[in-house]
Protein backbone atom coordinates (compact mmCIF):
# COMPACT_ATOMS: atom_id res chain seq x y z
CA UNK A 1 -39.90 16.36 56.36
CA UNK A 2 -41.22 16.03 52.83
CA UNK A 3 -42.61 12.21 52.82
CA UNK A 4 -43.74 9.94 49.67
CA UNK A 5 -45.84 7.19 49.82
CA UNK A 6 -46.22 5.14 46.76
CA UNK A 7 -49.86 3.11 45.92
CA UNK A 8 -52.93 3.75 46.56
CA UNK A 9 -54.60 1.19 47.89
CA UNK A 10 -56.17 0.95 51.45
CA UNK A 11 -52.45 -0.47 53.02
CA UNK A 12 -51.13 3.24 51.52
CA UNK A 13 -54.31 5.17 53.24
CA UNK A 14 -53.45 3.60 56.49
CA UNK A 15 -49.92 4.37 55.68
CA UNK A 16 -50.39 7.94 55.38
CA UNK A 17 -53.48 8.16 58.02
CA UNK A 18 -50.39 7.09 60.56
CA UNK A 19 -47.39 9.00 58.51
CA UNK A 20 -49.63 12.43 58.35
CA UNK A 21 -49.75 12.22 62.39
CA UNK A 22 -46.54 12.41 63.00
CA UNK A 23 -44.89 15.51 63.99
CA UNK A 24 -42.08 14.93 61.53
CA UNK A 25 -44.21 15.32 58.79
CA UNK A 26 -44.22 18.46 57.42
CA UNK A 27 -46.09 17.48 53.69
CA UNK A 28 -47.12 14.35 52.98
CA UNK A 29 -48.03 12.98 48.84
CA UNK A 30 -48.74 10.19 47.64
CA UNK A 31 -48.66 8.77 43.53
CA UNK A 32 -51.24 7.99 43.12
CA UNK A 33 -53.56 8.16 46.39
CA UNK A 34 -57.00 7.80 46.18
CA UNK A 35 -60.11 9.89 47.06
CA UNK A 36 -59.81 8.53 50.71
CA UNK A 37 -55.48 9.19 50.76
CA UNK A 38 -57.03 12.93 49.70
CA UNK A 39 -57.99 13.86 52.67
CA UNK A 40 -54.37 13.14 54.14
CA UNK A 41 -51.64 13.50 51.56
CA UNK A 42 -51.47 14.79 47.79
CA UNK A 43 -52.75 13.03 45.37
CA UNK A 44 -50.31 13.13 42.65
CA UNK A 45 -51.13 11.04 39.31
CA UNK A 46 -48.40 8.82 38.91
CA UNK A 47 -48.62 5.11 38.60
CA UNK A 48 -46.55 3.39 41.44
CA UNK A 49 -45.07 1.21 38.72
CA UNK A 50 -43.65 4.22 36.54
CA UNK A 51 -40.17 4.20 38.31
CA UNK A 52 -38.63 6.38 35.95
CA UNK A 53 -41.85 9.37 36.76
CA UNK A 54 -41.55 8.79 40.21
CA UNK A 55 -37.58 9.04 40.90
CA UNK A 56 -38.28 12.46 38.94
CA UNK A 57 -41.15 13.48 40.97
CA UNK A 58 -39.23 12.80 43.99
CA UNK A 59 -36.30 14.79 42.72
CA UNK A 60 -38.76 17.80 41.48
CA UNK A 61 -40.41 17.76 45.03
CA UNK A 62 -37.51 18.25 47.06
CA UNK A 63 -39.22 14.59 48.97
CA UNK A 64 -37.19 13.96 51.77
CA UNK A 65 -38.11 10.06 52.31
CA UNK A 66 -40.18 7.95 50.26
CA UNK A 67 -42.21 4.78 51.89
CA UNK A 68 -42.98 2.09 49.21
CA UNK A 69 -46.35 0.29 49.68
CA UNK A 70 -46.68 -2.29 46.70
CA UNK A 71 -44.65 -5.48 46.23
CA UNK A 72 -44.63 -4.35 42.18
CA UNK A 73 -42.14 -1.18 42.21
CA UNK A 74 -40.10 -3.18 45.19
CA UNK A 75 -39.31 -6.04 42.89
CA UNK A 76 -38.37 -3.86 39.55
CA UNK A 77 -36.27 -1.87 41.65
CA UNK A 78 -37.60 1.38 43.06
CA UNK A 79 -35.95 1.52 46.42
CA UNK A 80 -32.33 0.87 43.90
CA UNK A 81 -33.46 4.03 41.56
CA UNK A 82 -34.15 5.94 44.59
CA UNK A 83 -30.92 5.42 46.68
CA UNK A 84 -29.53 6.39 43.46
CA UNK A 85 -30.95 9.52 43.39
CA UNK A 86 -30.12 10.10 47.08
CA UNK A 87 -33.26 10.25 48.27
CA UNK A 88 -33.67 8.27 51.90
CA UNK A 89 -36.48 5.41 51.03
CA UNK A 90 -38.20 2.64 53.37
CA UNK A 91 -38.25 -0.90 51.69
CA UNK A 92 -36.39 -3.49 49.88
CA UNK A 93 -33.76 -3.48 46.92
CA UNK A 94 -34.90 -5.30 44.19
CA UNK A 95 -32.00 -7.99 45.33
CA UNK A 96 -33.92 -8.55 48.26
CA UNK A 97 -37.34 -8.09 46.88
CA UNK A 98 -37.13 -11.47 45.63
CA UNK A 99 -38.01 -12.93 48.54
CA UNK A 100 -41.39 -11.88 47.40
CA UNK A 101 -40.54 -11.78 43.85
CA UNK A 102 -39.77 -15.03 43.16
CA UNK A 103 -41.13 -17.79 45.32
CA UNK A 104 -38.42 -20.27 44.29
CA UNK A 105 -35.42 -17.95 45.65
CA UNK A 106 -37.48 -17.81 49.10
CA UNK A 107 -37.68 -21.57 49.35
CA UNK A 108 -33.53 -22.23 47.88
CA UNK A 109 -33.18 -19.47 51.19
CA UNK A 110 -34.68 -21.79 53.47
CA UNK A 111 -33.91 -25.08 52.30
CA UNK A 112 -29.89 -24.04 52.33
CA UNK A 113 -30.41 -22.03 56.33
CA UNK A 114 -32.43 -24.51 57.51
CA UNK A 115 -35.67 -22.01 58.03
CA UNK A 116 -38.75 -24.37 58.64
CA UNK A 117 -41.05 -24.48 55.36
CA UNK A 118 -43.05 -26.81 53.90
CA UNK A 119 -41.16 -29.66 51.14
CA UNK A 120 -40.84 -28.77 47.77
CA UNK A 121 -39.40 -28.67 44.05
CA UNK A 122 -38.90 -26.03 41.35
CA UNK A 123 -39.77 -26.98 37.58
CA UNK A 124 -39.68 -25.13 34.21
CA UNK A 125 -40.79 -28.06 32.16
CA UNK A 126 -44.24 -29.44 32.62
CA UNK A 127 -43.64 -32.84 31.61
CA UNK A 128 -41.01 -33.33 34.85
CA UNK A 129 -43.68 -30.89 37.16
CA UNK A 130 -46.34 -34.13 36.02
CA UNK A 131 -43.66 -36.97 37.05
CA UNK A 132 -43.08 -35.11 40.60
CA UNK A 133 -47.00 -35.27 41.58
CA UNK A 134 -47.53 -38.72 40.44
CA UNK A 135 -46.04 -39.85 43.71
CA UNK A 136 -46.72 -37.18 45.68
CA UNK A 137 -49.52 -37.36 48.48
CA UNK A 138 -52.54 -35.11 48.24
CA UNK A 139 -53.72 -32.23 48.50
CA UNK A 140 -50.62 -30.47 46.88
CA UNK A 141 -49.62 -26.87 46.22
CA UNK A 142 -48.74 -25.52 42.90
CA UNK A 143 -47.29 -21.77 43.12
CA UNK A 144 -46.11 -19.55 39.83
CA UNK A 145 -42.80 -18.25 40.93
CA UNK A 146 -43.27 -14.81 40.45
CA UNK A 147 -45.67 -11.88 41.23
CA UNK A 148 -49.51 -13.03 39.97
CA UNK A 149 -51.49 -10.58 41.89
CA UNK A 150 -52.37 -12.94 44.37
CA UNK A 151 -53.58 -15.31 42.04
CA UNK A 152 -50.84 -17.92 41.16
CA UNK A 153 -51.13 -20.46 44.52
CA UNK A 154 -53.58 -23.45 43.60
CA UNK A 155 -54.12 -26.13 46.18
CA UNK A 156 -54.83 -29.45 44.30
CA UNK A 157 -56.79 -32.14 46.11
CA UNK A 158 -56.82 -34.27 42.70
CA UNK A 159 -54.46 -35.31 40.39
CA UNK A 160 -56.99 -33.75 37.61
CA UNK A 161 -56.45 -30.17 39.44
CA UNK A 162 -52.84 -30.55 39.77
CA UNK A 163 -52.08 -31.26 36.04
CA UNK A 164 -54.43 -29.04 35.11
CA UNK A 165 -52.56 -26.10 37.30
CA UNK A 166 -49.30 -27.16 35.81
CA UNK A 167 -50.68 -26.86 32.50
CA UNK A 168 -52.24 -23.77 32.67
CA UNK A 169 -49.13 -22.17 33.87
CA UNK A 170 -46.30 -24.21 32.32
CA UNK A 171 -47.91 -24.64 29.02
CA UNK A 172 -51.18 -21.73 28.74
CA UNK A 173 -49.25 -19.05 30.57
CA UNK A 174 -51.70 -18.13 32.37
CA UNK A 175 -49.27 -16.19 34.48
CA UNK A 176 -46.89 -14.96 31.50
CA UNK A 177 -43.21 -14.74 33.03
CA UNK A 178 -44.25 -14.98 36.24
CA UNK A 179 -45.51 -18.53 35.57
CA UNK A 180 -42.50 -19.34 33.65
CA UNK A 181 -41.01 -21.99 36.71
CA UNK A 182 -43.48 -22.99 39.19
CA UNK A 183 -42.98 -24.20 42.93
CA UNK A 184 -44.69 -27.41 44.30
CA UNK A 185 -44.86 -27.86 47.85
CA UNK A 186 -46.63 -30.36 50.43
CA UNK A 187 -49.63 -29.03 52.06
CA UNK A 188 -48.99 -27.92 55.34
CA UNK A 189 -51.99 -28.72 57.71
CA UNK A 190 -53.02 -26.05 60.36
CA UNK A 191 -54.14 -22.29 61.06
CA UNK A 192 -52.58 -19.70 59.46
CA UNK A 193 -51.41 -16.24 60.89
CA UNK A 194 -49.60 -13.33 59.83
CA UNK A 195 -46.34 -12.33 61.92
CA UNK A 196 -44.44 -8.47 60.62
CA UNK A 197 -41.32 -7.78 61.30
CA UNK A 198 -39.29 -4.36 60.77
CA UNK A 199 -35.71 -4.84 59.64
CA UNK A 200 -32.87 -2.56 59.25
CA UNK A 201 -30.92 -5.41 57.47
CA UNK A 202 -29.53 -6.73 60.99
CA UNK A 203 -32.05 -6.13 63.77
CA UNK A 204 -35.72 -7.39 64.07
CA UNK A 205 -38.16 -5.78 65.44
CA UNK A 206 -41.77 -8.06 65.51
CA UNK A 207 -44.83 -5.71 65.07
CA UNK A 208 -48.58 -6.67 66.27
CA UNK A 209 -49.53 -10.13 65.10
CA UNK A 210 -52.83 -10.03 62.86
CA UNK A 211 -55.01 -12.95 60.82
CA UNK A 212 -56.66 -12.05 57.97
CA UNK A 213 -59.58 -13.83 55.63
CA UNK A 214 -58.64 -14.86 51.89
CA UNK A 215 -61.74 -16.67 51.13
CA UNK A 216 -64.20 -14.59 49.18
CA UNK A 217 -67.40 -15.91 50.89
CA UNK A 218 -68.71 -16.36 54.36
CA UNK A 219 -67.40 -18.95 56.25
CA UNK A 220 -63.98 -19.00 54.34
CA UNK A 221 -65.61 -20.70 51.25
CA UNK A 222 -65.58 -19.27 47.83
CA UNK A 223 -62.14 -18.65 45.80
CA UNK A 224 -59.24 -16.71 47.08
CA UNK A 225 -58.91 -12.87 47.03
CA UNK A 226 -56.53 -10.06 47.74
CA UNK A 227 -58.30 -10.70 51.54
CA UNK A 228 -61.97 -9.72 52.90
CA UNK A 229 -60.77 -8.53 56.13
CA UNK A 230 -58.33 -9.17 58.95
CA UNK A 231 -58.18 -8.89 62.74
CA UNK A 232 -55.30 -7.72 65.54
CA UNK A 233 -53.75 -9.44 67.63
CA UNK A 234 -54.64 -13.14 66.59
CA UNK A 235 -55.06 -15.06 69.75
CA UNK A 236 -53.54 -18.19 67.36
CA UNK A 237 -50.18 -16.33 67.90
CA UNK A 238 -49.50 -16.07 71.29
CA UNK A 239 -46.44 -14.87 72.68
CA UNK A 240 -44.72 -18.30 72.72
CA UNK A 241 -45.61 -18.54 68.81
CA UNK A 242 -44.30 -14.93 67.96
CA UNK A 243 -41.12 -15.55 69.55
CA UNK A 244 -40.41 -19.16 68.01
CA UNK A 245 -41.26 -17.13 64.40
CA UNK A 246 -38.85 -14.64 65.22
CA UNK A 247 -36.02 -17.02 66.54
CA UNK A 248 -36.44 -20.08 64.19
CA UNK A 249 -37.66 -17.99 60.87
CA UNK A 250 -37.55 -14.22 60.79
CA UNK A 251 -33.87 -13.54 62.68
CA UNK A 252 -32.43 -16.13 60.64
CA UNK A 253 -33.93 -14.80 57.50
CA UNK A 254 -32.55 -11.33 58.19
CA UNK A 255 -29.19 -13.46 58.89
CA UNK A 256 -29.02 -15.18 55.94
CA UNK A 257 -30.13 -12.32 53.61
CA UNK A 258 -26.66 -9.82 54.67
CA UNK A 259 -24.54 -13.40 54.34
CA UNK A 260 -26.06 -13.84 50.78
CA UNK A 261 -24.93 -10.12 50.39
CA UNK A 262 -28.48 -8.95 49.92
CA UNK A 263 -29.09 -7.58 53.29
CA UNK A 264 -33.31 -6.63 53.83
CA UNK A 265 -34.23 -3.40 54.76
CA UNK A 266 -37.91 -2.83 55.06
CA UNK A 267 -40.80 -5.44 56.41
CA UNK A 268 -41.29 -8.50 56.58
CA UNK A 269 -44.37 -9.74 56.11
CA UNK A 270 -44.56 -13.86 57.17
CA UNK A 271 -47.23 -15.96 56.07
CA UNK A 272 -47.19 -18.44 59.47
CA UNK A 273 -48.40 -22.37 59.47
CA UNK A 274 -49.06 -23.63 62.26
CA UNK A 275 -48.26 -26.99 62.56
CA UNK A 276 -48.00 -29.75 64.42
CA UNK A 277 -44.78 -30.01 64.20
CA UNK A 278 -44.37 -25.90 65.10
CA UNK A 279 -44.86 -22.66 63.00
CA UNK A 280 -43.64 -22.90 58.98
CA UNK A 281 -43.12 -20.20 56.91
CA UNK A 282 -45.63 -20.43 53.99
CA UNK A 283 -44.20 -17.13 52.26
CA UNK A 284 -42.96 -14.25 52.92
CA UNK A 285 -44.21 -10.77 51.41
CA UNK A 286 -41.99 -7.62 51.49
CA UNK A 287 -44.28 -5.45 52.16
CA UNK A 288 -46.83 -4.10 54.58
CA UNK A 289 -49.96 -6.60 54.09
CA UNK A 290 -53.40 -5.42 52.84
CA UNK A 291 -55.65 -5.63 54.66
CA UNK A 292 -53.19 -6.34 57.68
CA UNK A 293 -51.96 -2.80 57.93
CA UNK A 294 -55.20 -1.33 58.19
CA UNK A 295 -55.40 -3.08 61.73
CA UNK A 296 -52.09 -2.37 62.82
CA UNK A 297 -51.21 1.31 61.94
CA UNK A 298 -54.82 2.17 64.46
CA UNK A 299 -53.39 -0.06 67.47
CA UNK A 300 -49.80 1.44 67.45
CA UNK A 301 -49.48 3.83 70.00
CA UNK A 302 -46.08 5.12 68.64
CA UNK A 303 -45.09 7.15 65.67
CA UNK A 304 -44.59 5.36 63.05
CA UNK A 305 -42.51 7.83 61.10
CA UNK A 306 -38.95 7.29 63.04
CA UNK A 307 -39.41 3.30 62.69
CA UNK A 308 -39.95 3.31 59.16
CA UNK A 309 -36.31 6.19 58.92
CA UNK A 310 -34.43 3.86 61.51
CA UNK A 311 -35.01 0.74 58.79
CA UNK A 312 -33.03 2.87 56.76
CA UNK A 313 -30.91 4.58 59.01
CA UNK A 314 -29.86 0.57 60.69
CA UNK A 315 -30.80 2.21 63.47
CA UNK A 316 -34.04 -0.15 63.93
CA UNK A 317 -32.26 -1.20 67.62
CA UNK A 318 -32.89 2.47 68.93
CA UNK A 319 -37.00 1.98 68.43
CA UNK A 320 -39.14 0.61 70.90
CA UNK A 321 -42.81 0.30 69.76
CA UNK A 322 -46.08 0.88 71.78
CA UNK A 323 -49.26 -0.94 71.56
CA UNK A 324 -52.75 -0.60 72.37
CA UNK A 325 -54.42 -3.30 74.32
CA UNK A 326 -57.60 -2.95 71.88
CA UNK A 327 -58.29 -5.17 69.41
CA UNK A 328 -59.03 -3.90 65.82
CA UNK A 329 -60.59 -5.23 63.47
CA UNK A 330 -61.45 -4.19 59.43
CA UNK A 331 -64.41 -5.41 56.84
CA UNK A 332 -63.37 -4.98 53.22
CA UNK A 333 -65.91 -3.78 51.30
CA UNK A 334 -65.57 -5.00 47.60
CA UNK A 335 -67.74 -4.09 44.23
CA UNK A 336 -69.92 -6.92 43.57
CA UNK A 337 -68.52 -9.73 41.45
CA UNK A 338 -65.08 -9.28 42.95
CA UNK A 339 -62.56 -11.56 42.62
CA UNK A 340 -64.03 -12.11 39.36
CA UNK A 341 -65.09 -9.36 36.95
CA UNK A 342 -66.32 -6.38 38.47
CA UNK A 343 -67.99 -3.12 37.26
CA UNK A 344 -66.72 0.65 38.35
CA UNK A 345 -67.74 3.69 38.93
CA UNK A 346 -71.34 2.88 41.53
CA UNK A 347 -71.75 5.70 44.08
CA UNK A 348 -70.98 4.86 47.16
CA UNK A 349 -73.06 7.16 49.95
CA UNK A 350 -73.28 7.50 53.91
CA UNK A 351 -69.81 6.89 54.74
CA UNK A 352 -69.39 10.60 57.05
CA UNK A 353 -72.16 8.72 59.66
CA UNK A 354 -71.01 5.59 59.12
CA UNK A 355 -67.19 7.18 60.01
CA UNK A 356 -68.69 9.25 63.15
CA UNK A 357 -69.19 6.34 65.47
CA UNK A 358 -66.97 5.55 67.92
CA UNK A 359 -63.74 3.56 67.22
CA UNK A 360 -63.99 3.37 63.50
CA UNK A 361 -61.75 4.21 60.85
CA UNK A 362 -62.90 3.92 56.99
CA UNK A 363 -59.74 3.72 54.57
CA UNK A 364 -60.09 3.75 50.74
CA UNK A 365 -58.76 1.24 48.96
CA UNK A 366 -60.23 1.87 45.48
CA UNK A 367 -62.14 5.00 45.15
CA UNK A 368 -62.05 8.16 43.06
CA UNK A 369 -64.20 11.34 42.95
CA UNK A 370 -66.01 12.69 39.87
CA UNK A 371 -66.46 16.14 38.59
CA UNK A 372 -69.44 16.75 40.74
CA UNK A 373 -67.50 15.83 44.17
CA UNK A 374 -69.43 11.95 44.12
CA UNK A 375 -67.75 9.16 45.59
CA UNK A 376 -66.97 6.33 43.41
CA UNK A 377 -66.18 2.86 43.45
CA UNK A 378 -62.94 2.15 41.00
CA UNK A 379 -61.73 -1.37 42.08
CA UNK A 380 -62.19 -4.53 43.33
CA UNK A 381 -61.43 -3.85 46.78
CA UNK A 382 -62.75 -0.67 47.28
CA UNK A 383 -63.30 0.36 51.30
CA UNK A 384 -61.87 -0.95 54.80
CA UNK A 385 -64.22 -0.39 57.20
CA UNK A 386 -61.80 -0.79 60.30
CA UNK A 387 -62.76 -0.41 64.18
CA UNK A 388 -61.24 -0.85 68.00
CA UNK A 389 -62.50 -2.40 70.89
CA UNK A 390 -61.95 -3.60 74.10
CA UNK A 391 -62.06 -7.36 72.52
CA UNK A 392 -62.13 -8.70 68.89
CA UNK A 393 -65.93 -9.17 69.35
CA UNK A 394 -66.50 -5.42 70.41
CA UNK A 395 -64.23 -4.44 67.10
CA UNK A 396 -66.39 -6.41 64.89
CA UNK A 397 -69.48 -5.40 66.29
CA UNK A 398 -68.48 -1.86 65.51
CA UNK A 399 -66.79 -2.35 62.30
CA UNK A 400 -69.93 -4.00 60.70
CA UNK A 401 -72.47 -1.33 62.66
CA UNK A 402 -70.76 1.09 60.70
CA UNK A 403 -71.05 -0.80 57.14
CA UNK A 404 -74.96 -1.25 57.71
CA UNK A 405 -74.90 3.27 57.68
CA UNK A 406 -73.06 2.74 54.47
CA UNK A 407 -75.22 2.98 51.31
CA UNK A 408 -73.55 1.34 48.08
CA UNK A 409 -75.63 -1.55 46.42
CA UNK A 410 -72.87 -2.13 44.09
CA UNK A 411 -70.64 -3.54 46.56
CA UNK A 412 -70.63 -6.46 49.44
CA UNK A 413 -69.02 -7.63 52.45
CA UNK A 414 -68.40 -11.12 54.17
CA UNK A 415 -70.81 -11.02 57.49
CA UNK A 416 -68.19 -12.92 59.93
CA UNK A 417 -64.75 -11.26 59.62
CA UNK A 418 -62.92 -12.58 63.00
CA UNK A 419 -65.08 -15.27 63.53
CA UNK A 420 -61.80 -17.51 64.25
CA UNK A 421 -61.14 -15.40 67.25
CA UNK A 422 -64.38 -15.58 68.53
CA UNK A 423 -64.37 -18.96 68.31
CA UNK A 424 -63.12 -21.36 71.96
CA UNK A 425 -60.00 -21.99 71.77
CA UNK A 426 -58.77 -25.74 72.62
């Protein structure tokens, strides 16, 4: 088969890393890859929100399935121009991208099947949005409905913050459209964990559980990013927690989705809570998480390939998935000032001996080559440094062995990824 992959960020690289092992795959590209993705798949420069280029480049190539990575082409309709064209993809319609795509559709979902979440209202003028929190306990959430790059979910813990995050988005547009209506929701108390699901639009099939780190700075302090680094399996979901997600959340979801007439094909990507009162859905993404995937596509023992066609096929009840009994574990690597402004374009050296020890894995997640074969740094998030081990505490003992053989002043790490796991657990 002739396979696609759309992005180029290190969830794509560990995409294709899995996709180019399968025996299925007889050419593998990716628009637009990255100097890492090189080495797997090729590059092809197309942006992976240029739907128009990339339903042609499909077409031109002959591709005979295309796997979308980002939530962006999911939710303006990709997978729809695609199935147009005839060509086979894994993911979402745009109908069902809004799950994703607009926070306030996700919640109406649960509120109206009864799917655990936290409380909350949906407002397009700021002067109601101020009237709701006056009475409101704190902290609070604010959420822009739409897509903000990861960047429009501000937890209040003063009435100062939460005007001033209902201001910024209802009145500065800070988020443009996608801040047009904004979500407020209780706080929900607890950990949080990260439960996948693949879904042929009636049967769910749970993946490897995984926790990740948002916080920018050691010790989860500092502001939020895209994530610093993630861990598989988290001990906080055990196997009673994965199957109350899947029975009380992600079944039903996949239920109500083909009643609403918007049936979900793809992943599902749960943002867990858990409370005392049980696991609540935070949010769902529909896509494979970053840096999530990174520590699931190196524990799955199967071939991916077939899982990701039966989504497609609604064949997803003929798969049965294999996993290793390692733990993995991956340190993002980001250029220094990231999640703020950021510089591009440092070398970045060592990483063949850092890659040569045992159990690791390096995928790109923002890096380019120059004319004279150099490695690059070209985003914010530029390496995952990912490695297996008989426990969590093995994996990150690797994972960060291999980042001290890597030599790129222009970028950082955190120093603790997986410390929850390595923590007792009550």
């Amino acid at each position: 088969m002739r396979i696609l992959v759309v992005g180029g960020g290190g969830r794509e690289h560990a995409l294709c890393w899995s996709i180019a092992a399968s025996p299925l795959c007889d050419a593998l590209f990716c628009a637009p890859g990255n100097a890492g993705i090189a080495e797997q798949a090729q590059c092809v420069p197309i942006a992976a929100d240029n739907i128009a280029r990339l339903v042609a480049y499909a077409r031109e190539q002959r591709i005979d399935f295309v796997v979308v990575g980002p939530e962006g082409p999911l939710v303006l309709g990709l997978v729809d121009r695609l199935r147009e064209a005839g060509i086979p993809t894994f993911g979402p319609n745009a109908d069902a991208a809004a799950l994703e795509g607009s926070k306030g559709f996700m919640k109406d979902l649960c509120a109206r099947y009864r799917i655990p979440t936290a409380a909350y209202a949906r407002f397009r003028e700021a002067a109601a949005a101020r009237a709701y929190v006056e009475s409101r306990p704190l902290p609070i959430v604010v959420k822009a409905d739409g897509l903000a790059a990861g960047k429009g979910v501000v937890i209040a813990e003063t009435r100062e913050q939460v005007i001033a995050a209902i201001d910024s988005m209802l009145v500065g547009n800070v988020f443009g459209s996608a801040g047009a209506e904004v979500v407020i929701e209780e706080f929900m108390g607890g950990e949080e964990v990260s439960i996948f699901a693949l879904t042929d639009g009636k049967t769910a099939l749970a993946l490897a559980s995984a926790q990740d780190h948002k916080r920018v700075g050691d010790g989860d302090t500092g502001p939020n990013t895209g994530g610093m680094g993630a861990y598989s399996p988290a001990p906080a979901a055990s196997a009673a927690v994965e199957e109350s997600v899947m029975a009380r959340i992600i079944r039903p979801t996949v239920a109500a989705m083909a009643a609403e007439g918007k049936p979900f094909k793809g992943v599902l990507y749960a943002g867990i809570m858990l409370t005392a009162e049980g696991p609540k859905l935070l949010e769902y993404n529909v896509r494979f998480g970053d840096p999530e995937t990174q520590v699931l596509c190196p524990r799955l023992k199967s071939d991916l390939l077939p899982a990701l066609i039966a989504c497609h096929d609604g064949m997803l009840d003929q798969i049965d998935l294999r996993w290793m009994s390692e733990a993995a574990l991956t340190v993002v690597m980001a250029a220094n000032g990231y999640p703020g402004s950021y510089a591009k374009g440092s070398e970045i050296r060592g990483l063949a001996e850092a890659g040569k020890l045992p159990g690791v894995t390096i995928f790109h997640a923002g890096t380019k080559r120059d004319s004279d074969g150099r490695l690059l740094a070209e985003g914010g998030r530029v390496l995952n440094v990912t490695a297996l081990g008989a426990t969590v505490a093995e994996a990150q003992k690797r994972a960060y062995a291999a980042i001290d053989r890597i030599d790129w002043p222009g970028g950082f790490c955190r120093r603790d990824i997986g410390w929850r796991a390595l923590e007792p657990r009550s």
